[in-house]
Protein backbone atom coordinates (compact mmCIF):
# COMPACT_ATOMS: atom_id res chain seq x y z
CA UNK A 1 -66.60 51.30 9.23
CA UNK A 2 -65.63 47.22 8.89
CA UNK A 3 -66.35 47.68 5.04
CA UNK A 4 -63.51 49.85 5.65
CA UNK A 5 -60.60 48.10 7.43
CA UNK A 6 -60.18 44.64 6.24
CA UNK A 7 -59.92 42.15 9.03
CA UNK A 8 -56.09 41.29 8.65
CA UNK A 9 -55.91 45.03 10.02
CA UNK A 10 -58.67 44.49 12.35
CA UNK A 11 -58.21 41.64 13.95
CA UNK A 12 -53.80 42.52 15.31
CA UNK A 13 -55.36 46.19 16.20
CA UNK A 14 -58.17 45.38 18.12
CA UNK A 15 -55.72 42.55 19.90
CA UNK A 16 -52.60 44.76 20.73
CA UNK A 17 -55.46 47.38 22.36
CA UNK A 18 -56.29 44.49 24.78
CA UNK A 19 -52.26 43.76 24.97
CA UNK A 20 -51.58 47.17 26.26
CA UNK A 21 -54.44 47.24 28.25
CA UNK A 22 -53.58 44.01 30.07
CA UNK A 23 -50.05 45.32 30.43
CA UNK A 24 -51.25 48.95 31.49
CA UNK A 25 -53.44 47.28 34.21
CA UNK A 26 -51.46 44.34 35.81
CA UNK A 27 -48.24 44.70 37.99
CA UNK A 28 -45.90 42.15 36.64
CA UNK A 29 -42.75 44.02 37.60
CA UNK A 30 -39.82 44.12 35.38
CA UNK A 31 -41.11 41.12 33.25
CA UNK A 32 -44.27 41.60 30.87
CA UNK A 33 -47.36 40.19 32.12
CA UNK A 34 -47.70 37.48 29.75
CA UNK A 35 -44.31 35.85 30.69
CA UNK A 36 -44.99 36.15 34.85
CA UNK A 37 -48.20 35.26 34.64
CA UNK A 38 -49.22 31.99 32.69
CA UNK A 39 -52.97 32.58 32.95
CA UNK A 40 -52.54 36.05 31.20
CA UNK A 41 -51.12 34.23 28.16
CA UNK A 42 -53.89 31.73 27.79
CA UNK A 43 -56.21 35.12 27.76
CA UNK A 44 -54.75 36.55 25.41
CA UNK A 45 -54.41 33.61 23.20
CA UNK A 46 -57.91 33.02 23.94
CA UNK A 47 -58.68 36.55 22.97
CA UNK A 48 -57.02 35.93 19.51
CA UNK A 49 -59.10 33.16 18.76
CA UNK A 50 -62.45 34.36 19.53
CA UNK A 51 -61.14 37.62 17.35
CA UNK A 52 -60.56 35.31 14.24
CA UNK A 53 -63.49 33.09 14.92
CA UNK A 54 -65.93 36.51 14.94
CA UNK A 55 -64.42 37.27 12.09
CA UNK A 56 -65.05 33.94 10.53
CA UNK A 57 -68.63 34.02 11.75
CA UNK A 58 -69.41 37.26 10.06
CA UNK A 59 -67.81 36.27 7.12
CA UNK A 60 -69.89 33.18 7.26
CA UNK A 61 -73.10 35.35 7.81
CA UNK A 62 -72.11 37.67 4.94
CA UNK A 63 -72.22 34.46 2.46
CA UNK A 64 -75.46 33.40 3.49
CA UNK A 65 -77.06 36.31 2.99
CA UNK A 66 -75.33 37.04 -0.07
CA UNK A 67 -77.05 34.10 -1.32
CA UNK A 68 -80.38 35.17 -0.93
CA UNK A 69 -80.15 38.88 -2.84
CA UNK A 70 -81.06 38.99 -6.38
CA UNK A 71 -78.71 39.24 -8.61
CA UNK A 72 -78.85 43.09 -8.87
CA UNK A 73 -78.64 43.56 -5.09
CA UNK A 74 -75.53 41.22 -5.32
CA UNK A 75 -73.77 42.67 -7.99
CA UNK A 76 -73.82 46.66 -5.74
CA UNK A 77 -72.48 44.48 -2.50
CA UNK A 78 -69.62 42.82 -4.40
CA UNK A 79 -68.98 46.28 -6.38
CA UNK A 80 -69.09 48.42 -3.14
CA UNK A 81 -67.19 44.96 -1.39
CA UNK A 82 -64.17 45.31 -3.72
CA UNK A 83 -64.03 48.97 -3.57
CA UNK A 84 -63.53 49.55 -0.14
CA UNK A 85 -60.45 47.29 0.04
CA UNK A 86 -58.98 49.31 -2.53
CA UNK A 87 -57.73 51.95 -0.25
CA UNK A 88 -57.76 54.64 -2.45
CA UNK A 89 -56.80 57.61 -0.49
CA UNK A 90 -53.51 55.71 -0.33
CA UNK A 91 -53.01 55.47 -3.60
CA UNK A 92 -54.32 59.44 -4.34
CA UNK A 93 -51.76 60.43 -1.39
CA UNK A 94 -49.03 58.29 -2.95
CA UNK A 95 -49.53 60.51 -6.55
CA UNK A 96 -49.56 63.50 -4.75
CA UNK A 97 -46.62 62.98 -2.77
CA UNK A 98 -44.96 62.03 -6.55
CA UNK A 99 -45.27 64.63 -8.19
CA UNK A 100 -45.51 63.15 -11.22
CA UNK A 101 -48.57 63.89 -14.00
CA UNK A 102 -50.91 61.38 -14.77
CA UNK A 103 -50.98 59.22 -18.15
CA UNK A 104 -53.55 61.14 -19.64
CA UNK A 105 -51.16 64.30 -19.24
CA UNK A 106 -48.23 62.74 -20.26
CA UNK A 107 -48.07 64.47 -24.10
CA UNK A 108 -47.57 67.18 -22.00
CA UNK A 109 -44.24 66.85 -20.65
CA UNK A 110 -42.38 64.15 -23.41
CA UNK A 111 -39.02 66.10 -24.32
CA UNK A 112 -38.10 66.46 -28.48
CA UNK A 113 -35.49 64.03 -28.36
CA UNK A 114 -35.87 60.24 -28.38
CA UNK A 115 -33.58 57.35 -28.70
CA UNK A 116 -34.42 54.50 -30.64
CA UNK A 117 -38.16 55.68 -30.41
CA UNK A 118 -37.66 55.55 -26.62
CA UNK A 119 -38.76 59.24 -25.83
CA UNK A 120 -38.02 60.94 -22.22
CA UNK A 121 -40.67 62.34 -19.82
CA UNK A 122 -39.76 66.04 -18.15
CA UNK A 123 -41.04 65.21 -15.32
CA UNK A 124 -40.22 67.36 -11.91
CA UNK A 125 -38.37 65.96 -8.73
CA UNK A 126 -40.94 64.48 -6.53
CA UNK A 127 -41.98 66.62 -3.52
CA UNK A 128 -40.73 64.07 -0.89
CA UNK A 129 -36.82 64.18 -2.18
CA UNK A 130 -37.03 68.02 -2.74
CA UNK A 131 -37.99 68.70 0.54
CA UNK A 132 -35.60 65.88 2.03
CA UNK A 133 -33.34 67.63 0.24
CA UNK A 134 -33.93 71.22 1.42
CA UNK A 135 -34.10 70.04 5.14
CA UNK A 136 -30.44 68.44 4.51
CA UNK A 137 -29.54 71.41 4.21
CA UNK A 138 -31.08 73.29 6.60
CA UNK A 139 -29.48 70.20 8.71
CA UNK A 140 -26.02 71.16 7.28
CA UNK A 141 -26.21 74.74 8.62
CA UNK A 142 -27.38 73.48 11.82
CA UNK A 143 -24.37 70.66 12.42
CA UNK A 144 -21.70 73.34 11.15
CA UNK A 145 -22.65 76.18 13.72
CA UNK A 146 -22.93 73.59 16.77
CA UNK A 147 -19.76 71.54 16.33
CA UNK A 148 -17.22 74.21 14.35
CA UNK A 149 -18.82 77.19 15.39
CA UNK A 150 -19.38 76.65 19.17
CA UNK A 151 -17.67 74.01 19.30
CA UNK A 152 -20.09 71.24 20.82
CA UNK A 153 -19.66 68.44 21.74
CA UNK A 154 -18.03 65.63 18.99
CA UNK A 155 -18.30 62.07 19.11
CA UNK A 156 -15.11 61.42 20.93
CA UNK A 157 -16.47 63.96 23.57
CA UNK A 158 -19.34 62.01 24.24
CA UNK A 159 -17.62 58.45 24.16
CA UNK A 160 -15.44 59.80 26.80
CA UNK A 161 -18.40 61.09 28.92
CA UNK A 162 -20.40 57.74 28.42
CA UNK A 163 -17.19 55.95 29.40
CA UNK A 164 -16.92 57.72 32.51
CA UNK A 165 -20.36 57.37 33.42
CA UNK A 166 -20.17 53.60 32.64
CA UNK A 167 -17.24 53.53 35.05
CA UNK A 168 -18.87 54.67 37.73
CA UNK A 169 -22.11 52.76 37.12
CA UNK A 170 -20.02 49.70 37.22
CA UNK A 171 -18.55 50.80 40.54
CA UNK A 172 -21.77 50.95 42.00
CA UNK A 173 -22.74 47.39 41.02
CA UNK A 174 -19.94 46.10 42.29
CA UNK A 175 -21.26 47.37 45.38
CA UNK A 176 -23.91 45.20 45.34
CA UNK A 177 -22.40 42.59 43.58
CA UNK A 178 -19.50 41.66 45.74
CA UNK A 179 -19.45 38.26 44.45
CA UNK A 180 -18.41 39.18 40.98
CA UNK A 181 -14.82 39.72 42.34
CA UNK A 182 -11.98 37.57 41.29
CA UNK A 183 -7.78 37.88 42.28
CA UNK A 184 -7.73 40.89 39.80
CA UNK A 185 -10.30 42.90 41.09
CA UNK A 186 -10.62 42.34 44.62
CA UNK A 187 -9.64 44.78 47.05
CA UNK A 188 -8.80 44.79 51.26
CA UNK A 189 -12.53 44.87 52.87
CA UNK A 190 -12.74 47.18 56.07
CA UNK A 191 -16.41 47.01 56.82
CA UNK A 192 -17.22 45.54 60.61
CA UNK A 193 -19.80 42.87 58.71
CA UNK A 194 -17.27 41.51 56.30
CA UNK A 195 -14.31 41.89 58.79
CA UNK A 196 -16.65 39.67 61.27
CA UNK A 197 -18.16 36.92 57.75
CA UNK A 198 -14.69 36.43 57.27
CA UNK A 199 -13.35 35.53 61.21
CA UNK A 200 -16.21 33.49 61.29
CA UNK A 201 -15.23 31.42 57.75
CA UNK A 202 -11.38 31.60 59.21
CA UNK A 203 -12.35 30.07 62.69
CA UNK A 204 -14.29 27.18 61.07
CA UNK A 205 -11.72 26.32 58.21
CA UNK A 206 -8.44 27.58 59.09
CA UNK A 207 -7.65 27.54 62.79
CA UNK A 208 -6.45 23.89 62.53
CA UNK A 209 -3.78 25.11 60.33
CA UNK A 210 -3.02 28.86 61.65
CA UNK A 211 -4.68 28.62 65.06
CA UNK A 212 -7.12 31.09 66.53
CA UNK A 213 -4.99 33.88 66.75
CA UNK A 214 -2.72 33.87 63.14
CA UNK A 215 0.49 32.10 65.31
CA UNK A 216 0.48 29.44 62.68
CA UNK A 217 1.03 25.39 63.34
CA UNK A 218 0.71 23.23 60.32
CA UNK A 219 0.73 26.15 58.44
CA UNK A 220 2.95 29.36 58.72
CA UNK A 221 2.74 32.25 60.94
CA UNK A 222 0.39 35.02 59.67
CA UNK A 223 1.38 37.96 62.16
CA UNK A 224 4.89 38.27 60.71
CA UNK A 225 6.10 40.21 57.85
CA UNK A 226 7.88 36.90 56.07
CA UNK A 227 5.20 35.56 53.60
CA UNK A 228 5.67 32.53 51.18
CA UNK A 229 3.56 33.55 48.28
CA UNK A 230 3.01 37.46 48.53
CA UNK A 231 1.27 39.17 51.10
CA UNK A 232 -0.83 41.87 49.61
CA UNK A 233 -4.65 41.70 49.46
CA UNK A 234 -4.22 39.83 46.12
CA UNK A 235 -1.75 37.29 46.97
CA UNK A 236 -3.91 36.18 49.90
CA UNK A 237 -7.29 36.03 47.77
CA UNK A 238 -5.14 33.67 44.92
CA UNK A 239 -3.44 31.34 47.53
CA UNK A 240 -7.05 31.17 48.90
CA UNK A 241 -8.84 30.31 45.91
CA UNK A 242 -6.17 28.60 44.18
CA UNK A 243 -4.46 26.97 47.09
CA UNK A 244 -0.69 26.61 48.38
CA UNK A 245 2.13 25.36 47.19
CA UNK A 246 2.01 22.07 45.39
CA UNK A 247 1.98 18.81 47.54
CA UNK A 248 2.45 20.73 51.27
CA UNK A 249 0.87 23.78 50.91
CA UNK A 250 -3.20 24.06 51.97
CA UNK A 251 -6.10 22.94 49.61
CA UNK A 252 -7.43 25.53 47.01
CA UNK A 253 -10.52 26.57 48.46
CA UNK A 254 -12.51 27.92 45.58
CA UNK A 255 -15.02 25.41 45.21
CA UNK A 256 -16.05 25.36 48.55
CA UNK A 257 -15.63 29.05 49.30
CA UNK A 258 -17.45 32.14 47.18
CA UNK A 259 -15.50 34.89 45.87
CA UNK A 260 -16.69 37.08 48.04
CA UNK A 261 -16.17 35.04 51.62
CA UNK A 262 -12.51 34.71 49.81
CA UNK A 263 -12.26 38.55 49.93
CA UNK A 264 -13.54 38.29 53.58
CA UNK A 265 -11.26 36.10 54.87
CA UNK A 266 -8.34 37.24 53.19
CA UNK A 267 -8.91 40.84 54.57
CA UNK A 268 -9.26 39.16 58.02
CA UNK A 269 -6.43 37.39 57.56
CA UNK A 270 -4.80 40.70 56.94
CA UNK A 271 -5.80 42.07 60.85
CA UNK A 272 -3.26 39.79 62.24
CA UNK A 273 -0.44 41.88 61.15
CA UNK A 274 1.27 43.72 64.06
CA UNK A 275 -0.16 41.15 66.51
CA UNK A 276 1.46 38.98 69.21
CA UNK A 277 0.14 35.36 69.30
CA UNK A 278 0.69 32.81 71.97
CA UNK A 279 2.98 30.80 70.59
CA UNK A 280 3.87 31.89 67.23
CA UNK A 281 5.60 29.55 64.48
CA UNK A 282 9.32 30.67 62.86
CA UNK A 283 9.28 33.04 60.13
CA UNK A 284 8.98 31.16 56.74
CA UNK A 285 9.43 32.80 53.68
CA UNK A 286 10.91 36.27 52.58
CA UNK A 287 10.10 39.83 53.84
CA UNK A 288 6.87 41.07 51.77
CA UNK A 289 7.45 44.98 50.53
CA UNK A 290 4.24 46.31 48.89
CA UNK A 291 6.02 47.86 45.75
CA UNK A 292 2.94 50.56 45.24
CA UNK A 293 3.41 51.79 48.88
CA UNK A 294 6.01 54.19 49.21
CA UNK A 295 7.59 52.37 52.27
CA UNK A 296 7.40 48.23 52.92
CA UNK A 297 4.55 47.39 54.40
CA UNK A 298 3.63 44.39 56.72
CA UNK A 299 1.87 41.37 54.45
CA UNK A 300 -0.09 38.91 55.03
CA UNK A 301 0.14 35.13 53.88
């Protein structure tokens, strides 16, 4: 059998069985073994070597005693050697699959005409185009009656179903990727955890400012309808992370804030609307009307 497989076919076969086996067999999650576990490449690169240094033993072995035949005995091992590299069952499928006749039978099949004493062989199609060629066919039947006949589905048709189904794969990592979210994207949070993340970020960074309950002090009144710089979910998240107006307005808060405990505390900030505060600040600013709502709608600074 190793007469018959050379060992540059050997030697990656025999190594990609232990691969797979080592990957079959240890638990390295997501990431292939080799990569999560350091030790498992040095096997395997230990593997390799003692593959090629077998090899280069035998080979070694082979000389040596190729030395000591006669020269009879040596000439049938170099003979029998060379022939089983040859891999001729490749090249007697390869003819076959051809079609075409052999040298000896070419007299056979040489047309009258010749050109220049260049003379033409008749020789059929091979096998392998005339049956590609009948199955294209067959293929041709096949594609007509699905997508002209009963009308199935057409590329368009599918792009449109993968697009929806990307959609709402995207939704769901957004889910769980709240942090992605930027002034375009974000929308009002009404979960009790966020609601309570983002009183907790507004008590220790913006009571000094608005006070405890939204009345406003240094900065303006958050309870009100009048808002400087818009009042919808938005607004709030950009005047967050981008900060107030220039030279009096508050700090832009994005590099100390994520997006995501932006999107908190602006939807916290937004629970003040409708409420009474101790002593609330004058109304600064115009009245903010939601322009997709079909009334006005209280905003939020």
């Amino acid at each position: 059998m190793r007469n018959l497989v050379p060992s540059w076919i050997r030697v990656p076969v025999v190594f990609f069985i232990i691969f797979g086996a080592v990957e079959f067999f240890i638990d390295s999650g997501e990431k292939p073994a080799f990569i999560e576990y350091p030790a498992v490449l040095l096997f395997l690169l230990l593997v390799l070597l003692i593959l090629i240094a077998i090899e280069a033993i035998v080979g070694a072995l082979e000389n040596v005693m190729l030395q000591k035949l006669d020269e009879e005995a040596k000439a049938k091992f170099l003979a029998k050697k060379e022939s089983a590299y040859k891999f001729t069952w490749l090249k007697e499928t390869y003819t076959k699959l051809l079609g075409s006749k052999p040298i000896e039978e070419e007299g056979e099949i040489i047309l009258d005409h010749n050109y220049d004493g260049i003379k033409e062989l008749d020789n059929n199609l091979p096998p392998w185009w005339v049956y590609a060629f009948y199955i294209s066919i067959v293929f041709a039947f096949v594609y007509l009656a699905k997508y002209h006949v009963f009308n199935g589905d057409t590329q368009i048709d599918e792009f449109e179903t993968e697009l929806a189904e990307a959609k709402i794969a995207i939704e769901e990592y957004k889910k769980t990727a709240k942090n992605l979210v930027d002034a375009n994207t974000v929308t009002q949070l009404t979960e009790a955890g966020d609601l309570a993340a983002g009183k907790a970020i507004f008590q220790t960074n913006c009571v000094a400012c608005h006070m405890a309950d939204g009345g406003g002090g240094i900065g303006p009144n958050l309870t009100d309808k009048h808002w400087i710089l818009g009042g919808d979910i938005k607004s709030i998240f950009t005047t967050i992370s981008e900060g107030g107006r220039s030279g009096k307005g508050m700090i832009a808060w994005k590099t100390q804030l994520k997006p995501l405990e932006m999107a908190q505390v602006a939807s916290y900030v937004l629970t003040f609307q409708g409420t009474t505060p101790a002593n609330p600040k004058a109304a600064e600013g115009d009245v903010w009307v939601d322009e997709n709502a079909e009334t006005p709608t209280e905003a939020v600074e």
